[in-house]
N, C-alpha and C. Protein backbone atom coordinates (compact mmCIF):
# COMPACT_ATOMS: atom_id res chain seq x y z
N UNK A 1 0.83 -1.18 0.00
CA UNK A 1 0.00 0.00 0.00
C UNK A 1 0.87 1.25 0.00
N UNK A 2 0.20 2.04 -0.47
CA UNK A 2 0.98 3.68 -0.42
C UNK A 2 1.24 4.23 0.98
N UNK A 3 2.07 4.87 1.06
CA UNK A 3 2.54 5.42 2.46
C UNK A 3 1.76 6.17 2.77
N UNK A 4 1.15 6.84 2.27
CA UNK A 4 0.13 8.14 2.54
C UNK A 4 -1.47 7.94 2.86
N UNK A 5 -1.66 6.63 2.47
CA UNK A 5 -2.79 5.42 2.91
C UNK A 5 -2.58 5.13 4.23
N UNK A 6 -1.56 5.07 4.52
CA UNK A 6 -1.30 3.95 5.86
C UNK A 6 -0.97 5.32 6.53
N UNK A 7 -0.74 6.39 6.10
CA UNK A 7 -0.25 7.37 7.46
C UNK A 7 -1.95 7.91 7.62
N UNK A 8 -3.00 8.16 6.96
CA UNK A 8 -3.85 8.92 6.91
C UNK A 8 -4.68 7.39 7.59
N UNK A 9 -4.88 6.21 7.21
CA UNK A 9 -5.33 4.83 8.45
C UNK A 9 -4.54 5.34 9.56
N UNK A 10 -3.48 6.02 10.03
CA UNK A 10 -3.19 6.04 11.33
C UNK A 10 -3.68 7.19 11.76
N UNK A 11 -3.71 8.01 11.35
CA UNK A 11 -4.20 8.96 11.72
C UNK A 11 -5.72 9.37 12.25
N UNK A 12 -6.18 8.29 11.18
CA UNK A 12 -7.61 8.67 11.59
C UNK A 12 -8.40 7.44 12.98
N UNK A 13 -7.34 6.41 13.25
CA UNK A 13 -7.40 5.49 14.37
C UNK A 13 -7.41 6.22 15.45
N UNK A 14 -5.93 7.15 15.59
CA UNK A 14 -5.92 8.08 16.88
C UNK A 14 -7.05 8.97 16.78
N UNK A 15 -7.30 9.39 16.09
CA UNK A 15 -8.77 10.79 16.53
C UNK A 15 -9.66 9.80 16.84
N UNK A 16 -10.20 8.92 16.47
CA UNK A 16 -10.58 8.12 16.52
C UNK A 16 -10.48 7.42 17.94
N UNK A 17 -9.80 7.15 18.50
CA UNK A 17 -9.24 6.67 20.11
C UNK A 17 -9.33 7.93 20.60
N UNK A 18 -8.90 8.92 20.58
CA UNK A 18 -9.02 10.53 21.27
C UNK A 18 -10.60 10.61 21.44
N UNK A 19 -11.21 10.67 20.42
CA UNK A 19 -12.44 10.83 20.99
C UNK A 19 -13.53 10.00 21.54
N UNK A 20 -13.24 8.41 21.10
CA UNK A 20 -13.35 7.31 22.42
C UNK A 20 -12.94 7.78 23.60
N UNK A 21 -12.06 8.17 23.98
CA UNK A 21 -11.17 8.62 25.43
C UNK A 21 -12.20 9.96 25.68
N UNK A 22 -12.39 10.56 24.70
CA UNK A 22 -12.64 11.93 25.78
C UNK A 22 -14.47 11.87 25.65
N UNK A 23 -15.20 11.01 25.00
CA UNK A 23 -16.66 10.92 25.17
C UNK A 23 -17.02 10.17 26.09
N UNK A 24 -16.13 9.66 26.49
CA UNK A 24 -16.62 8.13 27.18
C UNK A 24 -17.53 7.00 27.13
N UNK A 25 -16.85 6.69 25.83
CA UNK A 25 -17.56 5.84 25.07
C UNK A 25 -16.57 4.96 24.35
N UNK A 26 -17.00 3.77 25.18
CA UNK A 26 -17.97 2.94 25.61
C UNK A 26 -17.71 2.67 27.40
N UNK A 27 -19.47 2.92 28.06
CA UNK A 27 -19.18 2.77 28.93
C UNK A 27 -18.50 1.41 29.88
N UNK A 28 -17.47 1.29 30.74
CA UNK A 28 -16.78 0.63 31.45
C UNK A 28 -17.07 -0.28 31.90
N UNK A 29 -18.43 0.36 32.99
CA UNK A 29 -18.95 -0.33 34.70
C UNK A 29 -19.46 -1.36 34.16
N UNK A 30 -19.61 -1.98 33.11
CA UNK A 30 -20.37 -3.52 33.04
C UNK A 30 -18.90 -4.19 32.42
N UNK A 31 -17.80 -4.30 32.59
CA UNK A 31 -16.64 -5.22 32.41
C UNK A 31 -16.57 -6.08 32.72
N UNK A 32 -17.35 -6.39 33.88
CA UNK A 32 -17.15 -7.97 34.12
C UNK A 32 -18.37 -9.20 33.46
N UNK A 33 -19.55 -7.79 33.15
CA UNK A 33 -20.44 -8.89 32.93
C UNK A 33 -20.29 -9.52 31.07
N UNK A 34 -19.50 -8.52 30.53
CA UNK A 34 -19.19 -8.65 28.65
C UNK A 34 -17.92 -8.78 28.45
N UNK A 35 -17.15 -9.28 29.67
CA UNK A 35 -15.73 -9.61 29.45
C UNK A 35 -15.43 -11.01 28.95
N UNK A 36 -16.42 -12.34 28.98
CA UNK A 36 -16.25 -13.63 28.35
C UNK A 36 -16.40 -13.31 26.52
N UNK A 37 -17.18 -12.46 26.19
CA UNK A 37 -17.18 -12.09 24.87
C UNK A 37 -16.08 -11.62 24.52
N UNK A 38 -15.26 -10.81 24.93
CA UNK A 38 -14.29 -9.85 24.99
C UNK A 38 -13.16 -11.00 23.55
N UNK A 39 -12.99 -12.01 23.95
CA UNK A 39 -12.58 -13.17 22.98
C UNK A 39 -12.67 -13.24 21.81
N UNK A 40 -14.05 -13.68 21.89
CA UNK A 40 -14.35 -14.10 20.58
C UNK A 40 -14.84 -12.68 19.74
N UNK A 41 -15.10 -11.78 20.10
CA UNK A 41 -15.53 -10.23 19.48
C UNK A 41 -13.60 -9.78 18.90
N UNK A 42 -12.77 -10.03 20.14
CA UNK A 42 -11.37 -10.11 19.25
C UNK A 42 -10.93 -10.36 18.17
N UNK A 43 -10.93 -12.41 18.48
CA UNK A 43 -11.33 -13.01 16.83
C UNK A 43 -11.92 -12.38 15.80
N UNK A 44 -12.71 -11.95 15.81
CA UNK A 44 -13.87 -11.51 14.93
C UNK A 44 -13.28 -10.29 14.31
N UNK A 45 -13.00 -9.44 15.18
CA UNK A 45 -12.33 -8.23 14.74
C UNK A 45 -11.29 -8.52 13.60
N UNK A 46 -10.19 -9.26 14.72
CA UNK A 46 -9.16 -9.62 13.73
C UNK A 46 -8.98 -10.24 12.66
N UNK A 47 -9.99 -11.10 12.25
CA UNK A 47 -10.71 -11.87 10.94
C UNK A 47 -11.09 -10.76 10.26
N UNK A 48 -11.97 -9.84 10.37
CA UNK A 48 -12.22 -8.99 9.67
C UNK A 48 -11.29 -8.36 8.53
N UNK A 49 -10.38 -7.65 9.29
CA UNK A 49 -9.25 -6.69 9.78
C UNK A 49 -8.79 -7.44 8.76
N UNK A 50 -8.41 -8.77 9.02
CA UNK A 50 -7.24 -9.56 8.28
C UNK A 50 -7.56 -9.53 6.85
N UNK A 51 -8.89 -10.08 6.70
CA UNK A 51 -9.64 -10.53 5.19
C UNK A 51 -9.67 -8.85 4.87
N UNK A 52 -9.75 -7.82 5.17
CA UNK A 52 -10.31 -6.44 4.31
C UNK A 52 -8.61 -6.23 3.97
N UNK A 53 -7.25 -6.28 4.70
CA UNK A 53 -6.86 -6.18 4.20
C UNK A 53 -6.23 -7.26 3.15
N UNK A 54 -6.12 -8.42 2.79
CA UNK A 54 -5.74 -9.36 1.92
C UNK A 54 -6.34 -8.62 1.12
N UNK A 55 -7.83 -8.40 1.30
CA UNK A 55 -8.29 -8.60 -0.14
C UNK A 55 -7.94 -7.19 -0.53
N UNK A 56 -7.66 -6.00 -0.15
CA UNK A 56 -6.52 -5.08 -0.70
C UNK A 56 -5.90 -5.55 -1.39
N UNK A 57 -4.74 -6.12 -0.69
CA UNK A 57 -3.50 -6.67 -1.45
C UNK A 57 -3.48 -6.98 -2.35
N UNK A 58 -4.82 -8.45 -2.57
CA UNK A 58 -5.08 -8.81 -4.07
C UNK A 58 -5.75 -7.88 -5.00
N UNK A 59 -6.69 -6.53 -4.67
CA UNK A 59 -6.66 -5.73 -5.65
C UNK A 59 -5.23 -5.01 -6.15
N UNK A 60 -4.54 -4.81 -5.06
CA UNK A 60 -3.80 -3.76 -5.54
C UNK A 60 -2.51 -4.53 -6.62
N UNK A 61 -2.03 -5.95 -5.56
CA UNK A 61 -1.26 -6.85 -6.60
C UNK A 61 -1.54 -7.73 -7.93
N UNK A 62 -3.20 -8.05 -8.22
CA UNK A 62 -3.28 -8.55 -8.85
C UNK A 62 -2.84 -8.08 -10.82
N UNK A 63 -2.35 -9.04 -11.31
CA UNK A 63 -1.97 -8.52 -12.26
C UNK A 63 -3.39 -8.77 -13.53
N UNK A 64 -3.55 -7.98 -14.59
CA UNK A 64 -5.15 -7.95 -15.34
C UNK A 64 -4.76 -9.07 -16.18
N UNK A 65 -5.48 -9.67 -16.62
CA UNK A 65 -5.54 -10.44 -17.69
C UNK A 65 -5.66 -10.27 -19.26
């Protein structure tokens, strides 16, 4: 990917976390009762995450026919 892709994905993660942090959102006080999910919502994430970017990759590497 282009450098300017991946700096502007970072960029927009932190404002992104900044204003998670300063809305307070999502609230806390129920951590113990949605913390067994906490797992598998991980997984999930990271499956996501993983497959959106591959399948980047294969747009951006694939060669046309």
């Amino acid at each position: 990917m282009n450098r300017a892709y991946v700096a502007l994905l970072l960029i927009g993660l932190c404002l992104l976390l900044i204003a998670l942090k300063y809305t307070l959102f999502p609230d806390l006080s129920w951590w113990w009762i949605t913390a067994p999910l906490w797992g598998p919502l991980a997984l999930a994430l990271a499956l996501t995450v993983f497959l959106f970017f591959y399948a980047v990759l294969i747009t951006v590497y694939a060669k046309p026919h």
